[in-house]
Protein backbone atom coordinates (compact mmCIF):
# COMPACT_ATOMS: atom_id res chain seq x y z
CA UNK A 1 71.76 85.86 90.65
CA UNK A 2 69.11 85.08 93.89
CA UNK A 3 69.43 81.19 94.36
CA UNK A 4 66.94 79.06 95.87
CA UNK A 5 69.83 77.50 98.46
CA UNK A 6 67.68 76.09 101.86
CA UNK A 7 70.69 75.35 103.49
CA UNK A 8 74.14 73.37 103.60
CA UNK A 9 74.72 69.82 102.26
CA UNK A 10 77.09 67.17 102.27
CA UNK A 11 78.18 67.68 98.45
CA UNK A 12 81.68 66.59 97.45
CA UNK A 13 81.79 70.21 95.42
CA UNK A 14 82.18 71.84 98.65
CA UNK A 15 86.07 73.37 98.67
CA UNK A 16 87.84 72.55 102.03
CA UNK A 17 89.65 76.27 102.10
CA UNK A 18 91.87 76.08 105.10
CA UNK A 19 91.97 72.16 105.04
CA UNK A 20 90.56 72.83 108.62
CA UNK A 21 86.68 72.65 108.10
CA UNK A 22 86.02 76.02 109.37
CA UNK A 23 86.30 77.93 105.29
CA UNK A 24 84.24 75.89 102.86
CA UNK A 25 83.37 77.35 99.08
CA UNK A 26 80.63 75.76 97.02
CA UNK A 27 80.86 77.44 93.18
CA UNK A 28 76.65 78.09 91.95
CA UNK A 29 77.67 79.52 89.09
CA UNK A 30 80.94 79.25 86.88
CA UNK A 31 82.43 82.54 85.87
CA UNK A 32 84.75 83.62 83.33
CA UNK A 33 88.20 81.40 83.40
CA UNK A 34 89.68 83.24 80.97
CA UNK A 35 89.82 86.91 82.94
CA UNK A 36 92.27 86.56 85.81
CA UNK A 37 90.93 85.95 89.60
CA UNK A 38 91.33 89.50 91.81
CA UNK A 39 94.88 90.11 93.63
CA UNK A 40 95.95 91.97 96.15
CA UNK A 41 95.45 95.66 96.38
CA UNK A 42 92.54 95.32 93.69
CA UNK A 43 89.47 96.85 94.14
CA UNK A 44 86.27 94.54 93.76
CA UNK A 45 82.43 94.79 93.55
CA UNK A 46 80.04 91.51 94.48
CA UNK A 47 76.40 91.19 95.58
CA UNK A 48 76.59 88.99 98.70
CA UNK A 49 73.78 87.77 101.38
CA UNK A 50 73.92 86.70 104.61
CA UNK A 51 72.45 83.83 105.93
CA UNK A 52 72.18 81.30 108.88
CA UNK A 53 73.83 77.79 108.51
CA UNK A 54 69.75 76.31 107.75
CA UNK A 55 69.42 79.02 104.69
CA UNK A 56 67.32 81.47 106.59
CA UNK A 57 68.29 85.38 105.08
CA UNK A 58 69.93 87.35 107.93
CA UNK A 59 70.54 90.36 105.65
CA UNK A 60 69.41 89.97 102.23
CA UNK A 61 71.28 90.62 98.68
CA UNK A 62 73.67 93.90 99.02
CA UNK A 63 76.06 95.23 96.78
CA UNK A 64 79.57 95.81 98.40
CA UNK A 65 83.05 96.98 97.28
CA UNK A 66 86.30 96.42 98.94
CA UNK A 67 89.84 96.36 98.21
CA UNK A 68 91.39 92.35 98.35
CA UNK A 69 93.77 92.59 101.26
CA UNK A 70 92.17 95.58 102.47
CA UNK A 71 90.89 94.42 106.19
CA UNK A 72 87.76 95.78 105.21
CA UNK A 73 85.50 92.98 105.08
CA UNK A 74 85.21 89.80 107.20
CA UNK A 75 88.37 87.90 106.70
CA UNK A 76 85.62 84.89 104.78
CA UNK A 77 85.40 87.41 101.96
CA UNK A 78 88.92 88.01 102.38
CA UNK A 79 90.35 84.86 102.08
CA UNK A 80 87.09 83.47 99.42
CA UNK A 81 86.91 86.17 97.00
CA UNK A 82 90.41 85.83 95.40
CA UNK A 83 89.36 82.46 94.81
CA UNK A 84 86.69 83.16 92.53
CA UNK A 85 86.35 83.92 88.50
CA UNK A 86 84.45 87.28 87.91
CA UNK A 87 80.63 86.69 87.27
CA UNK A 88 81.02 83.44 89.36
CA UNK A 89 78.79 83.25 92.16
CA UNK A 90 79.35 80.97 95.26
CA UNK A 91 78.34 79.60 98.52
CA UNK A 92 81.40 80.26 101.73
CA UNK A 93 80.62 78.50 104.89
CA UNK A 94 82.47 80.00 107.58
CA UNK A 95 83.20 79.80 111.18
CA UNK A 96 82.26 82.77 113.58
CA UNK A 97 86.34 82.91 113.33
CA UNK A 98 86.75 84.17 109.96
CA UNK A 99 83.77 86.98 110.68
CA UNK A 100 85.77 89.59 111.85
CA UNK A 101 86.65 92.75 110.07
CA UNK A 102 87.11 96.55 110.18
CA UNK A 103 83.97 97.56 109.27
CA UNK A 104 80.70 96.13 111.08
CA UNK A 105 78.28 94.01 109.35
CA UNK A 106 75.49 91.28 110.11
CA UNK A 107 78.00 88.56 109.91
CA UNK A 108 80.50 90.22 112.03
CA UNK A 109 78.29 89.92 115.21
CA UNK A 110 77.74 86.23 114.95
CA UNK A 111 78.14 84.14 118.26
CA UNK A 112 81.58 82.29 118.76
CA UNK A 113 81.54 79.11 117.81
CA UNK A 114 78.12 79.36 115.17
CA UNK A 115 78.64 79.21 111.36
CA UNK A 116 77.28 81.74 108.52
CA UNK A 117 76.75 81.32 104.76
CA UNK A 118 77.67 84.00 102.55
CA UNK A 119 76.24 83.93 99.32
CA UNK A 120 78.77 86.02 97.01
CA UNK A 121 78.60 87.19 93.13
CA UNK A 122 81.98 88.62 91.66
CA UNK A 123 80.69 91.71 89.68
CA UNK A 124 83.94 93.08 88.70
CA UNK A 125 87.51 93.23 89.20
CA UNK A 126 89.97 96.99 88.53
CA UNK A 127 92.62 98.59 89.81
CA UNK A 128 96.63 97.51 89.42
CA UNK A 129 97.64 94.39 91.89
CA UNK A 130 99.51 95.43 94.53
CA UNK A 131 102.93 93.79 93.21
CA UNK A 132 103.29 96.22 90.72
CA UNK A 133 102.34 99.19 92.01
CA UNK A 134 105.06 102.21 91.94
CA UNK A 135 107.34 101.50 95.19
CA UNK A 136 106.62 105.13 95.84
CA UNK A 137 102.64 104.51 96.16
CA UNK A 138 102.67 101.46 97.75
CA UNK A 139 104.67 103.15 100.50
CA UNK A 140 102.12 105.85 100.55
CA UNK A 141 99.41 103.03 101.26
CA UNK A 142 101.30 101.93 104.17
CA UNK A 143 101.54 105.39 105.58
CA UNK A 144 97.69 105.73 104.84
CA UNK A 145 96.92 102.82 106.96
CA UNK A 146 99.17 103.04 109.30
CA UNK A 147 97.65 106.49 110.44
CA UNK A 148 94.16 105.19 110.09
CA UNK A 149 95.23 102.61 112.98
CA UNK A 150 97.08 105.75 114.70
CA UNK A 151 93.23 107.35 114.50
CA UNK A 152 91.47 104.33 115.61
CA UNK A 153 94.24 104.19 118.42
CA UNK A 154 93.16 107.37 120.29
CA UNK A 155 89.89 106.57 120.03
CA UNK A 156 91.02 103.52 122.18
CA UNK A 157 89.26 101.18 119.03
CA UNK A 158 92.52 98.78 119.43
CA UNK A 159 90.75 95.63 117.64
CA UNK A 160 90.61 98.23 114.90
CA UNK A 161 93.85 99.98 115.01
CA UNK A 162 95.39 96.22 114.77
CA UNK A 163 93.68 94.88 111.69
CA UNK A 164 95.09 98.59 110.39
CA UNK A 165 98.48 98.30 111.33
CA UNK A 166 98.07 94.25 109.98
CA UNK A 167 97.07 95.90 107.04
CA UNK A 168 100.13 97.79 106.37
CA UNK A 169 102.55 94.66 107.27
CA UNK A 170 100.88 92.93 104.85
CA UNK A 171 101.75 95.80 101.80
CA UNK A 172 104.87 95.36 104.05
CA UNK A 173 105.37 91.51 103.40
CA UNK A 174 104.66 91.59 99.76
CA UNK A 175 107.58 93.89 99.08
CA UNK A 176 110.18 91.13 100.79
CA UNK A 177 110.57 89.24 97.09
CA UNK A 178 111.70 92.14 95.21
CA UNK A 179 115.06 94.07 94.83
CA UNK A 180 114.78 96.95 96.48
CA UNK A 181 116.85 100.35 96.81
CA UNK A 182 118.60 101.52 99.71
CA UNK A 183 116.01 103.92 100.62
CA UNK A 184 113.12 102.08 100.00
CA UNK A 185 114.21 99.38 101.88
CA UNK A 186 114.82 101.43 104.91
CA UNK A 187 111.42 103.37 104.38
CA UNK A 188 109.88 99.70 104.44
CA UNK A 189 111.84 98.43 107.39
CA UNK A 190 110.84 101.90 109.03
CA UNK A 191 107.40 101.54 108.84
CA UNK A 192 107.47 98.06 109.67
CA UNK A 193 108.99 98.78 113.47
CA UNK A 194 106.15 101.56 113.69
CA UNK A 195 103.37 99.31 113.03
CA UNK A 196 104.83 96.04 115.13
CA UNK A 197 105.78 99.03 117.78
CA UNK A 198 101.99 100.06 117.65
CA UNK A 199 100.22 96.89 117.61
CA UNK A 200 102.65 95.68 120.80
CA UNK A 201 101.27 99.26 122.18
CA UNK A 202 97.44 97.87 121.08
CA UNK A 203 98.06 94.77 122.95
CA UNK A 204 99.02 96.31 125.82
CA UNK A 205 96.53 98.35 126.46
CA UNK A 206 94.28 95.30 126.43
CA UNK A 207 95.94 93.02 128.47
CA UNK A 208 97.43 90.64 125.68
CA UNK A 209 100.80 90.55 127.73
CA UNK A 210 102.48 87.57 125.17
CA UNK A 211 101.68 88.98 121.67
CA UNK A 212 103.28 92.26 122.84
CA UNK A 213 105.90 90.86 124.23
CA UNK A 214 106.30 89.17 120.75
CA UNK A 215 105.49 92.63 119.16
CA UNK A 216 108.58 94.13 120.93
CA UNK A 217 111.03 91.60 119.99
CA UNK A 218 110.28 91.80 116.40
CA UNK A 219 111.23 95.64 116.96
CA UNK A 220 114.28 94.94 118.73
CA UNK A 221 115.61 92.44 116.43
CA UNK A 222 115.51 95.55 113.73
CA UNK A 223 116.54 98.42 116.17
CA UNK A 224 117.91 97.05 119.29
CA UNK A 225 118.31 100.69 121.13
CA UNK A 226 114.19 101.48 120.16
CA UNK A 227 113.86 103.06 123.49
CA UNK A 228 109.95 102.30 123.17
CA UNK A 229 110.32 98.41 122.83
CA UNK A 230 112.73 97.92 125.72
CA UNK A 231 110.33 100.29 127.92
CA UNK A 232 106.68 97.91 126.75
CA UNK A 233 109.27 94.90 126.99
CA UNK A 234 110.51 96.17 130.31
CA UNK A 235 106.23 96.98 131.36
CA UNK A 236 104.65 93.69 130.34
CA UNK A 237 107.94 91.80 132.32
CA UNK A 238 106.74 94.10 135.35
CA UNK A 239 102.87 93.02 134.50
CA UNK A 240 104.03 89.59 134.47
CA UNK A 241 105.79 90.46 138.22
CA UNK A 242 109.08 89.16 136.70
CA UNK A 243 110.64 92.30 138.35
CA UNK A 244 114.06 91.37 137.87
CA UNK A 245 114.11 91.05 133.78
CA UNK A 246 111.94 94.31 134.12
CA UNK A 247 114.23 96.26 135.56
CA UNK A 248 117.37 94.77 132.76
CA UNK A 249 114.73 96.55 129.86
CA UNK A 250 113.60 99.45 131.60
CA UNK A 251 117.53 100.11 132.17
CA UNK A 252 118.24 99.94 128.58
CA UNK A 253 115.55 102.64 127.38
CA UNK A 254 116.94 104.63 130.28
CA UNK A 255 120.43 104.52 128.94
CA UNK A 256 118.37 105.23 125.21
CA UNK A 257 116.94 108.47 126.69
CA UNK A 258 118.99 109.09 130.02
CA UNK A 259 116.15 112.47 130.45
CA UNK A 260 113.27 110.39 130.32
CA UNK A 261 111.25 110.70 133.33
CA UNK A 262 108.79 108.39 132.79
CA UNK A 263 111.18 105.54 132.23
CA UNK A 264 112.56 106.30 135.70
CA UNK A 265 109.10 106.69 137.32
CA UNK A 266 108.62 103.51 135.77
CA UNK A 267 111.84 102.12 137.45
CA UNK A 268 110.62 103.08 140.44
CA UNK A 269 107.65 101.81 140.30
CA UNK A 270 109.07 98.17 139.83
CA UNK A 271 111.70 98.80 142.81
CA UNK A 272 108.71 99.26 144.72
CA UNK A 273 106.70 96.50 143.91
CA UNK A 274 110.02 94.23 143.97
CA UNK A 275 110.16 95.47 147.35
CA UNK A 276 106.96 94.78 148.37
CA UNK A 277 106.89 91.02 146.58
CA UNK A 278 110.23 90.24 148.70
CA UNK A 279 108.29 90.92 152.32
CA UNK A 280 111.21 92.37 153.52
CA UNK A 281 113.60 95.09 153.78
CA UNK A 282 116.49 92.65 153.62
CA UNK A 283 116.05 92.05 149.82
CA UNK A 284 114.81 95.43 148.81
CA UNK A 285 117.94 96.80 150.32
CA UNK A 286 120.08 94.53 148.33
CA UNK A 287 117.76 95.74 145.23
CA UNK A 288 118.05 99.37 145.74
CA UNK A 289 121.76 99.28 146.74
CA UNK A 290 122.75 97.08 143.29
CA UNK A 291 124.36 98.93 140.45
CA UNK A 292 122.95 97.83 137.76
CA UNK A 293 119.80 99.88 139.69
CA UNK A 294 120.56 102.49 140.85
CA UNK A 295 117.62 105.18 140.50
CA UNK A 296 118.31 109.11 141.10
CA UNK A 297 115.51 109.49 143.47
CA UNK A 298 115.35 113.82 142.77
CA UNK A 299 114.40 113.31 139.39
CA UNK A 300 111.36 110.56 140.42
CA UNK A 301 107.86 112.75 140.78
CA UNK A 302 104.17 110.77 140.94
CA UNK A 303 102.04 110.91 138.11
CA UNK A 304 98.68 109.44 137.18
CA UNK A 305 98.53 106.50 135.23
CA UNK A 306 98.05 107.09 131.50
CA UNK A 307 97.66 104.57 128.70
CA UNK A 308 100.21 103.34 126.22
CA UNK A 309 100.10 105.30 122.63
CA UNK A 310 101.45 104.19 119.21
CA UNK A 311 104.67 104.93 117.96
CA UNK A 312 103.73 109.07 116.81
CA UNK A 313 101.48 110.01 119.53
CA UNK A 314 103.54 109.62 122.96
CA UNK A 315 107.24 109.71 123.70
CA UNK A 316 106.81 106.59 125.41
């Protein structure tokens, strides 16, 4: 269906989505009520154009297919599309916020702060919803996405890798209602440290010192000897020059993997910088000489800096 839209109005039949203003769905068309709305880990088709907030075409009518839940698309078509009756077509208003996604698109380079309209058709709905998918092949789709991040990872993509790793918590999440097995319950709980021990990785490596922080804890609160968490807990502490608490996390993964050289270069690196912060050799003394510290020096060697990988592709 091409409508004639010239831009957004102040109708009532405009859907807050979010209750926050920044999601708005206007139905054009009614669909079928009868046939159930998509779910998650269905596949979906829709014809959908882009526009600017006055109705002027920034990319016009496409076909596209995705899977709900997917991270995919921009997180508008995301949230919108489960909302809709197939053969409905509709109008989402949405802020540059919701235009993010994995793969690239018109919409997805939008200026912070600007608003798009999507105009969307629901062509059809197949596949089984996620919920009742085999355990078995559900946990394959985690491990499938999880490794996609793991790709998009070493090609330092980390915005990517994220909404990846996201993508598998969410499978993840979904599972937490039902009554699971032993095993499958510890295959789930194992894949959920890797991903929360790869994002926290993600973060990291670009400088977003708080939600890796966060990432770590959730790992630790599952495994409290992961000898990776305690070392990127123990490395954004040292980022945040809160040398003290660094040293308490780096100890930890030392006593996790008492071989581990780079935990002890890393040791040594915060000794140093304590050192150095304290202006004197008074307080690095007392530092150095403490217990809880202590450092075998013949075991320390210098090595270039290298960046933090995800749970299967470095040691550390």
């Amino acid at each position: 269906m091409e409508s004639s839209h010239n831009g957004v109005d102040n109708s009532k039949e405009w859907i807050d989505v979010l209750g926050n203003g920044l999601l708005k769905k206007k139905i054009l068309k009614c669909g079928n009520a009868q046939l159930e709305r998509p779910g998650n880990g269905q596949n979906v088709k829709i014809w959908v154009k882009i526009m600017q907030e006055n109705g002027d075409v920034i990319l016009g009518r496409q076909k596209l297919s995705f899977t709900i839940n997917g991270r995919d698309v921009i997180k508008a078509l995301e949230i919108c599309v489960p909302l809709m009756c197939i053969h409905e077509t509709a109008l989402i208003l949405t802020d540059s916020k919701f235009c993010s996604g994995r793969s690239s698109s018109e919409a997805s380079e939008v200026k912070p702060g600007s608003r798009v309209l999507l105009e969307v058709e629901l062509l059809s709905v197949s596949g089984t919803r996620l919920e009742v998918k085999p355990k078995a092949e559900q946990l394959q789709m985690i491990r499938d996405e999880r490794e996609k991040g793991n790709r998009y990872f070493q090609s330092k993509n980390y915005k990517l890798a994220i909404l990846c790793y996201t993508s598998a918590l969410t499978i993840i999440d979904a599972n937490t209602k039902d009554v699971l097995n032993h095993e499958d319950e510890r295959s789930l709980l194992d894949e959920k440290v890797k991903c929360y021990s790869n994002i926290a990785a993600c973060h990291l490596n670009t400088g977003r010192l708080e939600e890796a922080f966060t990432c770590c804890d959730i790992v630790l609160q599952h495994q409290p000897q992961h000898c990776k968490a305690l070392f990127r807990k123990g490395k954004v502490l040292e980022l945040q020059e809160k040398y003290f608490l660094s040293i308490k996390f780096l100890r930890k993964a030392s006593q996790v993997e008492p071989s581990n050289q780079e935990i002890e270069r890393e040791m040594k690196l915060v000794f140093d910088k304590w050192a150095e912060k304290s202006e004197g050799t008074s307080n690095a003394k007392t530092v150095n000489e403490c217990s809880l510290f202590l450092v075998d020096d013949s075991k320390v060697k210098q090595t270039k800096h290298h960046s933090e990988m995800p749970e299967e592709c470095q040691r550390i």
